[in-house]
PDB file of N, CA and C in Angstrom:
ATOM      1  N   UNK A   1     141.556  81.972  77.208  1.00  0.00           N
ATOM      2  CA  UNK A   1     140.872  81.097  78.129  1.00  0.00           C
ATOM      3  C   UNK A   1     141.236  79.651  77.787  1.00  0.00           C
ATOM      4  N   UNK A   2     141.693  78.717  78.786  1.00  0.00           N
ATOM      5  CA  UNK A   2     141.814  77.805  78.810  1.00  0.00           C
ATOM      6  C   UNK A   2     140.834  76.759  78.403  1.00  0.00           C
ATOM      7  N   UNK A   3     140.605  75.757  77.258  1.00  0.00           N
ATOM      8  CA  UNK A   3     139.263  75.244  77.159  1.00  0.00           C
ATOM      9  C   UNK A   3     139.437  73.743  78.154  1.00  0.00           C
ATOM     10  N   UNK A   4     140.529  73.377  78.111  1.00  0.00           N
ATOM     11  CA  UNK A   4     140.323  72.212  79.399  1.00  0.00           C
ATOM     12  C   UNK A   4     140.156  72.417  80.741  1.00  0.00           C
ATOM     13  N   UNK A   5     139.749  73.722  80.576  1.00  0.00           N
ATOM     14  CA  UNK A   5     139.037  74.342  82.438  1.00  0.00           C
ATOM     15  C   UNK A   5     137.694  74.920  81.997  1.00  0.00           C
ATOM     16  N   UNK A   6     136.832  74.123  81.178  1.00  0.00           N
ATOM     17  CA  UNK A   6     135.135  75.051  81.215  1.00  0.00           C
ATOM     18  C   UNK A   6     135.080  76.045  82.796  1.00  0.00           C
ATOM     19  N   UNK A   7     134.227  76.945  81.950  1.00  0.00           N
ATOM     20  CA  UNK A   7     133.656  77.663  83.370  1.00  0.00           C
ATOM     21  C   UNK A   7     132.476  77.322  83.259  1.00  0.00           C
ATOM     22  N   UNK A   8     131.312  76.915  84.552  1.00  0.00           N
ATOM     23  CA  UNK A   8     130.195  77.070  84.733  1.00  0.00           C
ATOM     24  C   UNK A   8     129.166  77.921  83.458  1.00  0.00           C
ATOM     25  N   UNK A   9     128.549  77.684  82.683  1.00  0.00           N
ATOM     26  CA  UNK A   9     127.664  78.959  82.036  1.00  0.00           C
ATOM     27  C   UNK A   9     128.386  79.711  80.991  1.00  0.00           C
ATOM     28  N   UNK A  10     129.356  79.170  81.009  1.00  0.00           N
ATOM     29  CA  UNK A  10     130.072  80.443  79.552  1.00  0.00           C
ATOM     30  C   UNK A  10     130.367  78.650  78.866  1.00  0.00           C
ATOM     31  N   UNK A  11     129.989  79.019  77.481  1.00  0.00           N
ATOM     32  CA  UNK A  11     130.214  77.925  76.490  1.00  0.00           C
ATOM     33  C   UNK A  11     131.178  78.617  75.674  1.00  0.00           C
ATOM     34  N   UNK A  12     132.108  77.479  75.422  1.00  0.00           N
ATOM     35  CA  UNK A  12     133.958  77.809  74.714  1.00  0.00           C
ATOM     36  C   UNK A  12     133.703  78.425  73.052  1.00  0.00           C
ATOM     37  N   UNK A  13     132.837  77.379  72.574  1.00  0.00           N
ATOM     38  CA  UNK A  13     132.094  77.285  70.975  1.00  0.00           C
ATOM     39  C   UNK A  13     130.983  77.905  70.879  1.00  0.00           C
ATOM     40  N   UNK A  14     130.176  78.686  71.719  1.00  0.00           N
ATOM     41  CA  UNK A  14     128.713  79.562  71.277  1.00  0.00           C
ATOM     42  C   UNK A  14     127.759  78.440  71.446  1.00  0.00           C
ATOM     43  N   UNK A  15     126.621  78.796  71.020  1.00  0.00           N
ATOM     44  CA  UNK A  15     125.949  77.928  70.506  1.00  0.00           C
ATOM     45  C   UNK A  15     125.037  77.612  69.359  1.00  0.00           C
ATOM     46  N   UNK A  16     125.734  76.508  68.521  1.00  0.00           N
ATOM     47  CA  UNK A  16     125.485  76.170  67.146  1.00  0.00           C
ATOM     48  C   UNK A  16     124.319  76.061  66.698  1.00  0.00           C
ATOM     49  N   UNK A  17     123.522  75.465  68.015  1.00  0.00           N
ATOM     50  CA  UNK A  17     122.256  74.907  67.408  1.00  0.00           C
ATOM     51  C   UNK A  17     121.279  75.932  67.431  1.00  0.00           C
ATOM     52  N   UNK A  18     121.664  77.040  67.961  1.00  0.00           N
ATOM     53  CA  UNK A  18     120.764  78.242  68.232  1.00  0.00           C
ATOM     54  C   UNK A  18     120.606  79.162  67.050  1.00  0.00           C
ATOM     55  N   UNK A  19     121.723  78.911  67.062  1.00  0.00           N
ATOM     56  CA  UNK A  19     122.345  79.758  65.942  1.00  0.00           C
ATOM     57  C   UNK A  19     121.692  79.463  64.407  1.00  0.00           C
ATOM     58  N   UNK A  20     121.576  77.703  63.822  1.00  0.00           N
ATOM     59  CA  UNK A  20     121.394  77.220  62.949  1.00  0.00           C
ATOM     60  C   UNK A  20     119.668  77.537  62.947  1.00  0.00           C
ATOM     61  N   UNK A  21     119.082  77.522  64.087  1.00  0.00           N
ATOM     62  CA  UNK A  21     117.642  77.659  64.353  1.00  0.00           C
ATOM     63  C   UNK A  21     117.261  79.365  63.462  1.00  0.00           C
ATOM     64  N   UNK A  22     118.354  80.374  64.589  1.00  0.00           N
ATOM     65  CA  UNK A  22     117.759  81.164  63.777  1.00  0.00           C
ATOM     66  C   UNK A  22     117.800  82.133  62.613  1.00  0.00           C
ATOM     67  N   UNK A  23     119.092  80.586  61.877  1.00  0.00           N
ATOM     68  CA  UNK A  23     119.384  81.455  60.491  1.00  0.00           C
ATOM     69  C   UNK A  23     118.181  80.859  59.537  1.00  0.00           C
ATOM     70  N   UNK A  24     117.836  79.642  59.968  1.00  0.00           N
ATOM     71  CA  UNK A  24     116.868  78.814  59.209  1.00  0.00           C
ATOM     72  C   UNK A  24     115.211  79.934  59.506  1.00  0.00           C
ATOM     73  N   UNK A  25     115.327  80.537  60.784  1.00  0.00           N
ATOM     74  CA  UNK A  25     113.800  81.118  60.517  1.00  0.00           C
ATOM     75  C   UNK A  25     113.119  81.984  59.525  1.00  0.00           C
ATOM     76  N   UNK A  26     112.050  81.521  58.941  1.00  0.00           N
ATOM     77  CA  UNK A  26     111.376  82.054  58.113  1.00  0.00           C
ATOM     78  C   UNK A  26     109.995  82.557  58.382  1.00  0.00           C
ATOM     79  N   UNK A  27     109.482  83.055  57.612  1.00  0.00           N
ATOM     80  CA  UNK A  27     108.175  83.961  57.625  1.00  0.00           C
ATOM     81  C   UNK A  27     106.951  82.806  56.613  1.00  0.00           C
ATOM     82  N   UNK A  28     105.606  82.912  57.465  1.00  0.00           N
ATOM     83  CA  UNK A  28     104.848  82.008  56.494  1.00  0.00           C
ATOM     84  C   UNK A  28     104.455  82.955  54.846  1.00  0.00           C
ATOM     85  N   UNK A  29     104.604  81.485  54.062  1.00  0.00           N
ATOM     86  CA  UNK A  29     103.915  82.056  52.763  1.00  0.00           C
ATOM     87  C   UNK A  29     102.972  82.226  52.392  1.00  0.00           C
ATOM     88  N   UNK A  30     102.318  82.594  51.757  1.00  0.00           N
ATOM     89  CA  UNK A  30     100.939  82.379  51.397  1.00  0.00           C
ATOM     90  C   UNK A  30     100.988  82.511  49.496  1.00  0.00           C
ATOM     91  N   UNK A  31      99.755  81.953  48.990  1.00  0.00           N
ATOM     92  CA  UNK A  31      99.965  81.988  47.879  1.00  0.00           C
ATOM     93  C   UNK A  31      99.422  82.550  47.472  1.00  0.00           C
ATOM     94  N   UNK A  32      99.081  82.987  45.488  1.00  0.00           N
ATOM     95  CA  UNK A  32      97.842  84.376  45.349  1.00  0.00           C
ATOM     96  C   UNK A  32      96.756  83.983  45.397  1.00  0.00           C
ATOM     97  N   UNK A  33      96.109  83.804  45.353  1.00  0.00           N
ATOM     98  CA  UNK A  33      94.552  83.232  46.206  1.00  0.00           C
ATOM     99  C   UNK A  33      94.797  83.154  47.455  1.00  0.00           C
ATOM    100  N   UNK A  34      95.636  82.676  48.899  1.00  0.00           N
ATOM    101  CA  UNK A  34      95.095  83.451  49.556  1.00  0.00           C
ATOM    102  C   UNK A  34      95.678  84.536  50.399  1.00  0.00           C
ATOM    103  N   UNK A  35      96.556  85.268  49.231  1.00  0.00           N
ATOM    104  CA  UNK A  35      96.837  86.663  49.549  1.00  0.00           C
ATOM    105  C   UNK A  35      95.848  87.940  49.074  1.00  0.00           C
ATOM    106  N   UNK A  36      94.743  87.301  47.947  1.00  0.00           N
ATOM    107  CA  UNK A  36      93.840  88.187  47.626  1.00  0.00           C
ATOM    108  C   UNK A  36      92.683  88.062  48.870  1.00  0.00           C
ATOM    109  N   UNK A  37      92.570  86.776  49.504  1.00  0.00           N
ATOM    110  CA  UNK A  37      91.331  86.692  50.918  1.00  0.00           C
ATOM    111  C   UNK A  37      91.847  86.720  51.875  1.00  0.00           C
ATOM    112  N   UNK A  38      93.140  86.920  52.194  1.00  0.00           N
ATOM    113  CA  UNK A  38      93.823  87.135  53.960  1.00  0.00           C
ATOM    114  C   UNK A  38      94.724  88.600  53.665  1.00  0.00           C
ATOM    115  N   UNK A  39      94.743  89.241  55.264  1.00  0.00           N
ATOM    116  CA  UNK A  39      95.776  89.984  54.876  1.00  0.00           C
ATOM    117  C   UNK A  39      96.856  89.064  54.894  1.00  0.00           C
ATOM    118  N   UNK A  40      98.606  89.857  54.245  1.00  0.00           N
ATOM    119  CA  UNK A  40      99.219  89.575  54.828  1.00  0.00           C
ATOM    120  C   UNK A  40      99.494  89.380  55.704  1.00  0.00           C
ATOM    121  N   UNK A  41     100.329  88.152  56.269  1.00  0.00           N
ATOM    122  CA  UNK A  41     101.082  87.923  58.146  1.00  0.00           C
ATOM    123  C   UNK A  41     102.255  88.035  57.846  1.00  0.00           C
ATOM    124  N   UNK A  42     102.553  87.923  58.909  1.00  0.00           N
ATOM    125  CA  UNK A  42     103.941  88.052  59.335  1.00  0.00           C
ATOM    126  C   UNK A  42     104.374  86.771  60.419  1.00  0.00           C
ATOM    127  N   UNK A  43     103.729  85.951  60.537  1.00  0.00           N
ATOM    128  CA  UNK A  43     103.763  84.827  61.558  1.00  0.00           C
ATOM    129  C   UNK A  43     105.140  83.934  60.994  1.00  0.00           C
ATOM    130  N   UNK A  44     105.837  83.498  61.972  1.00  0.00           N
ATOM    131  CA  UNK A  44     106.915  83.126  61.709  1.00  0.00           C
ATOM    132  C   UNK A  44     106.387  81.431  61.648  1.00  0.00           C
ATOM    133  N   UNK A  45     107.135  80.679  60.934  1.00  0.00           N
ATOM    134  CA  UNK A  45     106.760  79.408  60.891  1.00  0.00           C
ATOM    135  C   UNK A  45     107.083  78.800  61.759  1.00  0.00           C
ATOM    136  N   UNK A  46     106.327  77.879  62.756  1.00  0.00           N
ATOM    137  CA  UNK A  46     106.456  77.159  64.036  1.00  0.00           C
ATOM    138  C   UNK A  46     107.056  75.512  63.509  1.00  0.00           C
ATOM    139  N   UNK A  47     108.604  75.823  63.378  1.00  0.00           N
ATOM    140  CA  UNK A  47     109.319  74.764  62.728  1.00  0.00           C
ATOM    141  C   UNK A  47     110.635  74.429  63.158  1.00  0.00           C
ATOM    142  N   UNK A  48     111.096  74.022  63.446  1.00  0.00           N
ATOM    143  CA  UNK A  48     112.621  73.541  64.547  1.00  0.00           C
ATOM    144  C   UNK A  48     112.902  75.751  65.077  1.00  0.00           C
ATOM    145  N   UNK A  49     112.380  75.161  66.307  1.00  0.00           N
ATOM    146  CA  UNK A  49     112.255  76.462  66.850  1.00  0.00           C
ATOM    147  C   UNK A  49     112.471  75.504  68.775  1.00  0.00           C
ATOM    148  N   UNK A  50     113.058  74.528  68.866  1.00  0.00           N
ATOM    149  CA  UNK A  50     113.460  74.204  70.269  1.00  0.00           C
ATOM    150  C   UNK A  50     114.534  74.973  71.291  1.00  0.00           C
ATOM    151  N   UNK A  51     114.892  75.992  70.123  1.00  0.00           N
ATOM    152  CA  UNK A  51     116.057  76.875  71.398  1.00  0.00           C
ATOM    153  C   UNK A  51     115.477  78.013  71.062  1.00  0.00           C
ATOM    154  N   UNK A  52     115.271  78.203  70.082  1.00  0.00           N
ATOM    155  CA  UNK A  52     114.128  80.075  69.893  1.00  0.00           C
ATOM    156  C   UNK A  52     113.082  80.347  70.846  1.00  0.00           C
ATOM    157  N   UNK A  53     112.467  79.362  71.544  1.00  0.00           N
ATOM    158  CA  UNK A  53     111.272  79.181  72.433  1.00  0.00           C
ATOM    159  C   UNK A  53     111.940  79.836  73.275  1.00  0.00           C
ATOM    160  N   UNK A  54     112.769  79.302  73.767  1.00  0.00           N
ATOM    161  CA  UNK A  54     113.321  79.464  75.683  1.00  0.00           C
ATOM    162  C   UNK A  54     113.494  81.170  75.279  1.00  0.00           C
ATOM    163  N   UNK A  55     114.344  81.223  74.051  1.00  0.00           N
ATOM    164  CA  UNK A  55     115.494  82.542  73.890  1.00  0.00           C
ATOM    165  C   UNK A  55     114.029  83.555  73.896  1.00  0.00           C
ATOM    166  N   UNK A  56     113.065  83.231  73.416  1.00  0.00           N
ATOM    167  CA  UNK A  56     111.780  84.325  73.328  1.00  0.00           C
ATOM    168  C   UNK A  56     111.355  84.449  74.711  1.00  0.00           C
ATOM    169  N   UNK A  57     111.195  83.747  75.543  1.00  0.00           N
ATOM    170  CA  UNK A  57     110.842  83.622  76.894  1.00  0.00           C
ATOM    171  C   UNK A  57     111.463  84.013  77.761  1.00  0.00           C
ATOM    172  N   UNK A  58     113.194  83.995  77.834  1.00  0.00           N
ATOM    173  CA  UNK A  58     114.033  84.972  78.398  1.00  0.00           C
ATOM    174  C   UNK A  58     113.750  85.932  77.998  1.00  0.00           C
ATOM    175  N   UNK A  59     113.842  86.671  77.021  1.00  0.00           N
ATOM    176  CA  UNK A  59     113.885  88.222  76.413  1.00  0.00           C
ATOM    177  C   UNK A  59     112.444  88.569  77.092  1.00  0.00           C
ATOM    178  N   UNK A  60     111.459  88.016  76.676  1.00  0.00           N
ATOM    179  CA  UNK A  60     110.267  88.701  77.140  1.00  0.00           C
ATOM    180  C   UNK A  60     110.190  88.750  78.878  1.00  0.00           C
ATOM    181  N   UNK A  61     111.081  87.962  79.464  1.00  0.00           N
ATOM    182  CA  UNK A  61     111.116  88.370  81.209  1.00  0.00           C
ATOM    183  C   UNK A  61     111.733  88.770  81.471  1.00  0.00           C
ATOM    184  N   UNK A  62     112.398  89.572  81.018  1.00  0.00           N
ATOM    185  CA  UNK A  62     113.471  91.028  81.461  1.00  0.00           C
ATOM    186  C   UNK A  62     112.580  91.987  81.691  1.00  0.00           C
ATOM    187  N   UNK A  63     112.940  92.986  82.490  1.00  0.00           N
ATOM    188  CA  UNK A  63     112.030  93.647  83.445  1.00  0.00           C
ATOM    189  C   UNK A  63     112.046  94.990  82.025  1.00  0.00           C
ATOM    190  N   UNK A  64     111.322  96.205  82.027  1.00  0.00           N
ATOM    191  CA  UNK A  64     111.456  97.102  81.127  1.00  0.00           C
ATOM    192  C   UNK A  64     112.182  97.712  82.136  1.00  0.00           C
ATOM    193  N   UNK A  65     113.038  98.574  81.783  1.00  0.00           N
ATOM    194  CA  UNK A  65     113.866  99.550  82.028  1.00  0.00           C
ATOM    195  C   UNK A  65     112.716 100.593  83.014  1.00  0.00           C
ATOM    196  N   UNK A  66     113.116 101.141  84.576  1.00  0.00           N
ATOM    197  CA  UNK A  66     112.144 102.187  84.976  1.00  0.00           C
ATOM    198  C   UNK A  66     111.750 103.802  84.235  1.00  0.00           C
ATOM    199  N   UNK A  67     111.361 104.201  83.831  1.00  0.00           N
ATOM    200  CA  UNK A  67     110.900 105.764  83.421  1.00  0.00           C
ATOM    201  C   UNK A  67     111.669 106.690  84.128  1.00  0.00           C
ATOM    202  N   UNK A  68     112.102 107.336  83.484  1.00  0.00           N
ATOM    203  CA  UNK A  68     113.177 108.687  84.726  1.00  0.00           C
ATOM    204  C   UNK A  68     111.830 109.605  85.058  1.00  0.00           C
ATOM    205  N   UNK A  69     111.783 110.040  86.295  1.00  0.00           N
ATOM    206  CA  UNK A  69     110.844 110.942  86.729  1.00  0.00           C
ATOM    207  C   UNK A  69     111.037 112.009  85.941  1.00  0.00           C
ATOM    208  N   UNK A  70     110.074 112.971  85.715  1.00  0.00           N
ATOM    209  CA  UNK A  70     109.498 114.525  84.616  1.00  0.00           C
ATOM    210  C   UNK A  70     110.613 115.060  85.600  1.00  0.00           C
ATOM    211  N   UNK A  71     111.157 115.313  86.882  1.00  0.00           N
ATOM    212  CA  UNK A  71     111.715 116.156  87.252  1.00  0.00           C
ATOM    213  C   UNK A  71     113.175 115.978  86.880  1.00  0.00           C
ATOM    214  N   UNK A  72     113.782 114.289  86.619  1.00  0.00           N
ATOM    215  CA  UNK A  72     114.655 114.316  85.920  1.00  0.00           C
ATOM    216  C   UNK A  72     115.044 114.894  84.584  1.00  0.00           C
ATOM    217  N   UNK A  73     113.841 114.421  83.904  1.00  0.00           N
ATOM    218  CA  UNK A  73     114.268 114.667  82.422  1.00  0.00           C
ATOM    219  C   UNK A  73     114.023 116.438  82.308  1.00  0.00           C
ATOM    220  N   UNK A  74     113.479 117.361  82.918  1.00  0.00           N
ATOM    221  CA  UNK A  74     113.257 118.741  82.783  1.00  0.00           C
ATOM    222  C   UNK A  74     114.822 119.550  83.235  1.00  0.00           C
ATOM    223  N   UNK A  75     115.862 118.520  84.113  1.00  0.00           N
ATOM    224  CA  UNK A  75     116.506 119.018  84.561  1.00  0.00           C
ATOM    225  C   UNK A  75     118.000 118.816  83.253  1.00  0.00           C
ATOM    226  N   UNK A  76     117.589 117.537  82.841  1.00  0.00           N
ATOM    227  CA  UNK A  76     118.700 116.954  81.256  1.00  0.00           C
ATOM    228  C   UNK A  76     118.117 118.026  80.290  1.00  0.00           C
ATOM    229  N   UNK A  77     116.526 118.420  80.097  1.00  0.00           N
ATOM    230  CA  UNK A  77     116.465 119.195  79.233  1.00  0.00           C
ATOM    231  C   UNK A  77     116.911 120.469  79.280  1.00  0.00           C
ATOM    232  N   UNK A  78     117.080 121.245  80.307  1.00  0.00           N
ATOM    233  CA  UNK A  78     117.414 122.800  80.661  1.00  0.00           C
ATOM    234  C   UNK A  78     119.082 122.511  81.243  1.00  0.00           C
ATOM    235  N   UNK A  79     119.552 121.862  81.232  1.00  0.00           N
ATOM    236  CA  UNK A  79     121.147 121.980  81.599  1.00  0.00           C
ATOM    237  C   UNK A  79     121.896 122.982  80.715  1.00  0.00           C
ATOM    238  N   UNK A  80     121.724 123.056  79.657  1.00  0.00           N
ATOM    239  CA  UNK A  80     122.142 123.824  78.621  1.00  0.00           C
ATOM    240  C   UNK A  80     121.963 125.279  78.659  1.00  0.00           C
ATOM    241  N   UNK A  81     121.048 125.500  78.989  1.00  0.00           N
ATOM    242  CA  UNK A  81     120.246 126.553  78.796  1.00  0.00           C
ATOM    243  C   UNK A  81     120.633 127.525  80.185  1.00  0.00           C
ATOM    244  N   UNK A  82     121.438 129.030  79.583  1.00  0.00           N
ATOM    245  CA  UNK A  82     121.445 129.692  81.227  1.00  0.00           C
ATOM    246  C   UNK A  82     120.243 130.198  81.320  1.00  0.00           C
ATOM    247  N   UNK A  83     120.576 130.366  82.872  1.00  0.00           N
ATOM    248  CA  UNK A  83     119.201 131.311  83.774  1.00  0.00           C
ATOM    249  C   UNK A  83     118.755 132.257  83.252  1.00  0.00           C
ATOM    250  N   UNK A  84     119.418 133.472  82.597  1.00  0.00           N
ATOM    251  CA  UNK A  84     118.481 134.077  82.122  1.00  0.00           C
ATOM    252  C   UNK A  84     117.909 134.237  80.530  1.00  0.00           C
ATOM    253  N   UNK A  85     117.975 133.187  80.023  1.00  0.00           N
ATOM    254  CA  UNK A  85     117.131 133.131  78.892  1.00  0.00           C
ATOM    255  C   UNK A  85     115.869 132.213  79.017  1.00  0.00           C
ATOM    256  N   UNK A  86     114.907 132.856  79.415  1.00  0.00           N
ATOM    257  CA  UNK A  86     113.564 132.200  80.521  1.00  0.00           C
ATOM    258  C   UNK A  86     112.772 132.000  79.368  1.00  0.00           C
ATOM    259  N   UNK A  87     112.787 132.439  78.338  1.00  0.00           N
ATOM    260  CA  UNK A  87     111.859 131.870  77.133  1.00  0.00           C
ATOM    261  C   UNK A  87     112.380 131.115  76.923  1.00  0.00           C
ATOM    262  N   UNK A  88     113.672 130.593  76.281  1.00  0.00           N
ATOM    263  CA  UNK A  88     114.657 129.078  75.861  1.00  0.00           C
ATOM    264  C   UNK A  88     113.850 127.920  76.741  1.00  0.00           C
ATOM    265  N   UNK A  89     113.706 128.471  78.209  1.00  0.00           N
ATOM    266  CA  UNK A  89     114.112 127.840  79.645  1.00  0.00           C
ATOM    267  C   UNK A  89     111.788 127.121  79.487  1.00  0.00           C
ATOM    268  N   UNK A  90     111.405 128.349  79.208  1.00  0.00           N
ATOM    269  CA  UNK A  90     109.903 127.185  79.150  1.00  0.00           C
ATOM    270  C   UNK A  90     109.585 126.751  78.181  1.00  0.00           C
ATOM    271  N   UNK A  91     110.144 127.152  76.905  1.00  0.00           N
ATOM    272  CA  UNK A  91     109.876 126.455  75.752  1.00  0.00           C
ATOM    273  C   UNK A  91     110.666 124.710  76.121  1.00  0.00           C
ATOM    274  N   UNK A  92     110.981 124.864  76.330  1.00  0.00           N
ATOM    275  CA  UNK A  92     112.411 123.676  76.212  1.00  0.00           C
ATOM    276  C   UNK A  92     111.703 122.327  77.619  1.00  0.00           C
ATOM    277  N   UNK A  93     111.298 123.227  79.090  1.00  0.00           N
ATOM    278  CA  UNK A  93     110.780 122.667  79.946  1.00  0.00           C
ATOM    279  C   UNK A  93     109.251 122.018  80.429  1.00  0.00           C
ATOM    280  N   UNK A  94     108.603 123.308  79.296  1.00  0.00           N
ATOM    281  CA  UNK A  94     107.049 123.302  79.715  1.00  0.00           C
ATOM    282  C   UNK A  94     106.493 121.942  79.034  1.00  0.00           C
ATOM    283  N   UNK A  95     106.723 121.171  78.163  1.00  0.00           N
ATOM    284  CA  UNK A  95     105.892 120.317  77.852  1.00  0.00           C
ATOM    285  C   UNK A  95     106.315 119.072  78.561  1.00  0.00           C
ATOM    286  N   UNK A  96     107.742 119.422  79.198  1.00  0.00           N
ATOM    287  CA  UNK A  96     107.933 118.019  80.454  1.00  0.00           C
ATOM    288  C   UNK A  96     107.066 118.440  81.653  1.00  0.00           C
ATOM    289  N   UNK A  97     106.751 119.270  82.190  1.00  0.00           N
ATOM    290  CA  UNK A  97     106.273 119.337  83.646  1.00  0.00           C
ATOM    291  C   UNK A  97     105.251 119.270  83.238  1.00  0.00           C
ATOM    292  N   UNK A  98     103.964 119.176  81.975  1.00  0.00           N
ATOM    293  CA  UNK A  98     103.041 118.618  81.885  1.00  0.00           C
ATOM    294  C   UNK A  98     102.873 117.411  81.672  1.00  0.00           C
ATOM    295  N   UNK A  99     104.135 116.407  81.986  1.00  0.00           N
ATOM    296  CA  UNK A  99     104.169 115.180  81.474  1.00  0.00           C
ATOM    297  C   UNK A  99     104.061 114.285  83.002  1.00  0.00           C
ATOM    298  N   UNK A 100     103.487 114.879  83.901  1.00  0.00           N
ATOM    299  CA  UNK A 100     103.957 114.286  85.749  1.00  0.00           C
ATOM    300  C   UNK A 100     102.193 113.396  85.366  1.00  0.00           C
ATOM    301  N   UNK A 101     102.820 112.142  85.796  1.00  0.00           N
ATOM    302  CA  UNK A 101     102.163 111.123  86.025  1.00  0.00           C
ATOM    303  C   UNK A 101     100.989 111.134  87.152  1.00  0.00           C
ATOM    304  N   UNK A 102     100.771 112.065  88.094  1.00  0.00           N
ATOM    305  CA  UNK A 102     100.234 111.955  88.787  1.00  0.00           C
ATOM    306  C   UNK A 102      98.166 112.487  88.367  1.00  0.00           C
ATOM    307  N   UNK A 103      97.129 111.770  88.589  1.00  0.00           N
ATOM    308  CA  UNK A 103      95.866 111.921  88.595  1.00  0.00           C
ATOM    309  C   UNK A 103      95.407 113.084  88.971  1.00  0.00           C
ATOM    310  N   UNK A 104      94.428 113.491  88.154  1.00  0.00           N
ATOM    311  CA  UNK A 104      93.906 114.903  88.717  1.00  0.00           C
ATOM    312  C   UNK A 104      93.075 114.515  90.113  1.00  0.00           C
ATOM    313  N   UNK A 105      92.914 114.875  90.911  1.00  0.00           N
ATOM    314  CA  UNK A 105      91.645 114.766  92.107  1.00  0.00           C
ATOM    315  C   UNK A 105      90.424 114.299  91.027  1.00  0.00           C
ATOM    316  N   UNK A 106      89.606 113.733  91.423  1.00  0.00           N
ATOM    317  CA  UNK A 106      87.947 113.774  91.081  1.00  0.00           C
ATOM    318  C   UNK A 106      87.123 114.529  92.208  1.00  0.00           C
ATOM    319  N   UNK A 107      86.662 114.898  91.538  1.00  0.00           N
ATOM    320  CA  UNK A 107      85.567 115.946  92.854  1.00  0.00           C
ATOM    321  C   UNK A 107      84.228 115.653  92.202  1.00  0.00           C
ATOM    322  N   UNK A 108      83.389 114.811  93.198  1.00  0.00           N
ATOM    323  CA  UNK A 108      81.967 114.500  92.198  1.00  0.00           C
ATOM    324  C   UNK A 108      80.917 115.687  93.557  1.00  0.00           C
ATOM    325  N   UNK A 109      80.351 116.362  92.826  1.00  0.00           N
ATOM    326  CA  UNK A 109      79.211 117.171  92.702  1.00  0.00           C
ATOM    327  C   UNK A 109      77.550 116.457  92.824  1.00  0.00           C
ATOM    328  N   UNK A 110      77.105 116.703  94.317  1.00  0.00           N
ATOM    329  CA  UNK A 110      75.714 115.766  94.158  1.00  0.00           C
ATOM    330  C   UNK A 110      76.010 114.411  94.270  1.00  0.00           C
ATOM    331  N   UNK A 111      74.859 113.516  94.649  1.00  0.00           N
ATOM    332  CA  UNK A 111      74.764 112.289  94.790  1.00  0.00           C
ATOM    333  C   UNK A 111      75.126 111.609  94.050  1.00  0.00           C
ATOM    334  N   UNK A 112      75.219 111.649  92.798  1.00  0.00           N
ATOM    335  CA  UNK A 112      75.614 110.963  91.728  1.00  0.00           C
ATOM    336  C   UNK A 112      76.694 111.085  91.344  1.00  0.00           C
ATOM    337  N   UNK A 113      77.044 112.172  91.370  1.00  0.00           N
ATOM    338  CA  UNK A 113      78.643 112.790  91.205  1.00  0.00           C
ATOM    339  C   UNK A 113      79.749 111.996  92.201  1.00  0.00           C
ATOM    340  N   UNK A 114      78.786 112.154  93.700  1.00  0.00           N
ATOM    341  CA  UNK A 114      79.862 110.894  94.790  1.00  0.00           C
ATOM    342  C   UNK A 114      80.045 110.137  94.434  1.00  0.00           C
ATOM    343  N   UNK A 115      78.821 109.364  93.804  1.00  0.00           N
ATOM    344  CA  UNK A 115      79.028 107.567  93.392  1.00  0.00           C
ATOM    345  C   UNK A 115      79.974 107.354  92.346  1.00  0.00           C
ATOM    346  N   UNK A 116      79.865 108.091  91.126  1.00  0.00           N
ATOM    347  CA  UNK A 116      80.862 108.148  90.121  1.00  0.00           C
ATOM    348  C   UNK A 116      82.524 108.321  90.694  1.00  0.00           C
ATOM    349  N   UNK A 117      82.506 109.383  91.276  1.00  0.00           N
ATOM    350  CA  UNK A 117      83.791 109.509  91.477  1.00  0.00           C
ATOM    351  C   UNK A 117      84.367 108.484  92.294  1.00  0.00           C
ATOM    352  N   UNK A 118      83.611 107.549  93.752  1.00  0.00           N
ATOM    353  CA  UNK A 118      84.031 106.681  94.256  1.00  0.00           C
ATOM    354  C   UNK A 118      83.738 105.311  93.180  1.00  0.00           C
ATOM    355  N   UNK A 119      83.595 104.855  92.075  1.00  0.00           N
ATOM    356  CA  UNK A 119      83.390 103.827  90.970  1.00  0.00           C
ATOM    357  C   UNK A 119      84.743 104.276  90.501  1.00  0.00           C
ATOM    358  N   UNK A 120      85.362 105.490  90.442  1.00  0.00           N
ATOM    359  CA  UNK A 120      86.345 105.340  89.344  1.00  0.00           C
ATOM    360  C   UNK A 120      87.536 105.798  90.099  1.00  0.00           C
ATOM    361  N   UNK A 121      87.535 106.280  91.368  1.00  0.00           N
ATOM    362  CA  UNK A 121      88.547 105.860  92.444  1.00  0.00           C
ATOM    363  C   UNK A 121      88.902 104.100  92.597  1.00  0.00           C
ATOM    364  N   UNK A 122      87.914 103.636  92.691  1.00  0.00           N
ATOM    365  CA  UNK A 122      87.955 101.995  93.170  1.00  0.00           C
ATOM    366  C   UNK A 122      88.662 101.541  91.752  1.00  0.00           C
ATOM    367  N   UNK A 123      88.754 101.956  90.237  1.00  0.00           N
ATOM    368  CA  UNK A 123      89.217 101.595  89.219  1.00  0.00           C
ATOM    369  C   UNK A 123      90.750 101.876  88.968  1.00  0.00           C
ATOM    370  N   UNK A 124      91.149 102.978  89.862  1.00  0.00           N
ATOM    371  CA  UNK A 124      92.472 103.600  89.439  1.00  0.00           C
ATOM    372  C   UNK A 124      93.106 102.644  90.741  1.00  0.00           C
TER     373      UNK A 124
END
C-alpha cells in the first residue's frame, strides 16, 4: 500500500496511543489493611484511559450474535447419526427439543386464577 495515498479509515502506522494506553493498564491495589476489610477488586484504574473509553463503548454496541433456533441445532446434533439407531438419535436430540423457547399457556382456574394469569400475561 502506497502511504502517500491514505485511505479514508485505515491508518498506515496502527494506533500508538491506543496501544500505549492499553499496555500501561493496570488493576487497583490495595494494601494489607485494606485487603483484610474489602474484598478484593478487580477495578481497573481510571487513569490515561482517553482511547480505552470509546474502544469499551464500541465493543459493548455490537449487537450479540442471534441464537440458532432448537430446530437448527437438533438437526447439527443428529447429522451424524443414521436413521436407524433411534436410541443414539434421542439421546443425542431429546435435551435440544426441550430447549424451544416458547411459554407454556397459563390457564388460571376460578376468579383468581383469571386475574393471575392475566397479571402475568401483561408481564411476559
Amino acid at each position: 500500500r502506497d502511504i502517500s495515498r491514505p485511505i479514508y479509515g485505515v491508518h498506515n502506522d496502527g494506533c500508538p496511543n491506543l496501544l500505549w494506553e492499553l499496555r500501561r493498564t493496570r488493576r487497583e491495589e490495595l494494601s494489607a489493611t485494606q485487603l483484610l476489610a474489602h474484598n478484593p477488586t478487580e477495578r481497573i484504574v481510571d487513569k490515561d484511559n482517553h482511547l480505552r473509553d470509546p474502544l469499551k463503548y464500541l465493543c459493548l454496541a455490537l449487537p450479540a450474535p442471534t441464537p440458532k433456533p432448537w430446530e437448527i441445532k437438533v438437526q447439527e446434533a443428529l447429522a451424524g447419526i443414521p436413521l436407524e439407531d433411534v436410541t443414539s438419535r434421542m439421546i443425542r436430540g431429546g435435551p435440544l427439543v426441550l430447549e424451544q423457547t416458547e411459554p407454556a399457556p397459563i390457564v388460571g382456574i376460578g376468579f383468581r386464577g383469571r386475574m393471575n394469569a392475566r397479571r402475568l400475561m401483561r408481564r411476559r
